[in-house]
C-alpha atoms as a PDB file:
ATOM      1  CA  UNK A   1      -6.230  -7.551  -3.038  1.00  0.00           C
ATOM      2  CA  UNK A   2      -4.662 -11.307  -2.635  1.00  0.00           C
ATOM      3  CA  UNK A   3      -8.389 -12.538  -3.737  1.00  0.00           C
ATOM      4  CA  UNK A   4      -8.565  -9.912  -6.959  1.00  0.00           C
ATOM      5  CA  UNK A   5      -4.962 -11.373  -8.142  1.00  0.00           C
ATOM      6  CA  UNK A   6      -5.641 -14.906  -8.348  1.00  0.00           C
ATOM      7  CA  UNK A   7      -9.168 -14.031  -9.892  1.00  0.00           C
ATOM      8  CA  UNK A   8      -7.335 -12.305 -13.006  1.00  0.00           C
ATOM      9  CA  UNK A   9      -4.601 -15.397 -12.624  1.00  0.00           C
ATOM     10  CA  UNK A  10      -1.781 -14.783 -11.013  1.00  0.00           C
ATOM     11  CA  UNK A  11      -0.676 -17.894  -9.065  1.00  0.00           C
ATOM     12  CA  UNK A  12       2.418 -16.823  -6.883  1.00  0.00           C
ATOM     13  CA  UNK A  13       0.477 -14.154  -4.683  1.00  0.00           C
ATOM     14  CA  UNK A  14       0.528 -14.202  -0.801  1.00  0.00           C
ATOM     15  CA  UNK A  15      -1.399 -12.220   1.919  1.00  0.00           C
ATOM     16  CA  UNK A  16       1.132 -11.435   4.395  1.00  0.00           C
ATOM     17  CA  UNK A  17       0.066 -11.389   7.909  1.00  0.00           C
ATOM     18  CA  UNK A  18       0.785  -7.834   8.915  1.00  0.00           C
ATOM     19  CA  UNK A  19       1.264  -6.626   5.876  1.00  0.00           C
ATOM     20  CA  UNK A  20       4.676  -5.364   4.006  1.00  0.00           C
ATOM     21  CA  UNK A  21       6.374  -3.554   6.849  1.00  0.00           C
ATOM     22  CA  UNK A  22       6.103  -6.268   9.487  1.00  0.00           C
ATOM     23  CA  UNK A  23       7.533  -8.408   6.154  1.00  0.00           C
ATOM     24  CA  UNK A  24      10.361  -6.322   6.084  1.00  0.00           C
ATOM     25  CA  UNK A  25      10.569  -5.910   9.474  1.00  0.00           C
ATOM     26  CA  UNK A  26      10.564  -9.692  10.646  1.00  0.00           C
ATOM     27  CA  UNK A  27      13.906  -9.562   7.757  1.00  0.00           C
ATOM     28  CA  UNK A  28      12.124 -11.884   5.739  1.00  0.00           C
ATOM     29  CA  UNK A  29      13.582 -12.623   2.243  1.00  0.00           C
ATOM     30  CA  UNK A  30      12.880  -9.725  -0.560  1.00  0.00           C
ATOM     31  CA  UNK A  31      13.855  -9.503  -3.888  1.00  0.00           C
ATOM     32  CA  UNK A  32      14.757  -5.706  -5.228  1.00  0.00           C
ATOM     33  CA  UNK A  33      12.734  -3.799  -7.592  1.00  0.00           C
END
């Protein structure tokens, strides 16, 4: 998904190891919808 991002350029976009939930779960910074 990262890979299909930067391809239609978007620069800030991350692959997080894990994925959202371990994000989240780790209480690594958000920002709210």
């Amino acid at each position: 998904m990262a890979q299909e991002l930067l391809k239609l350029g978007y620069t800030k976009v991350y692959a997080l190891k894990g994925g959202w939930n371990e994000w989240e779960n780790a209480k690594y910074p958000t920002e709210p919808k």
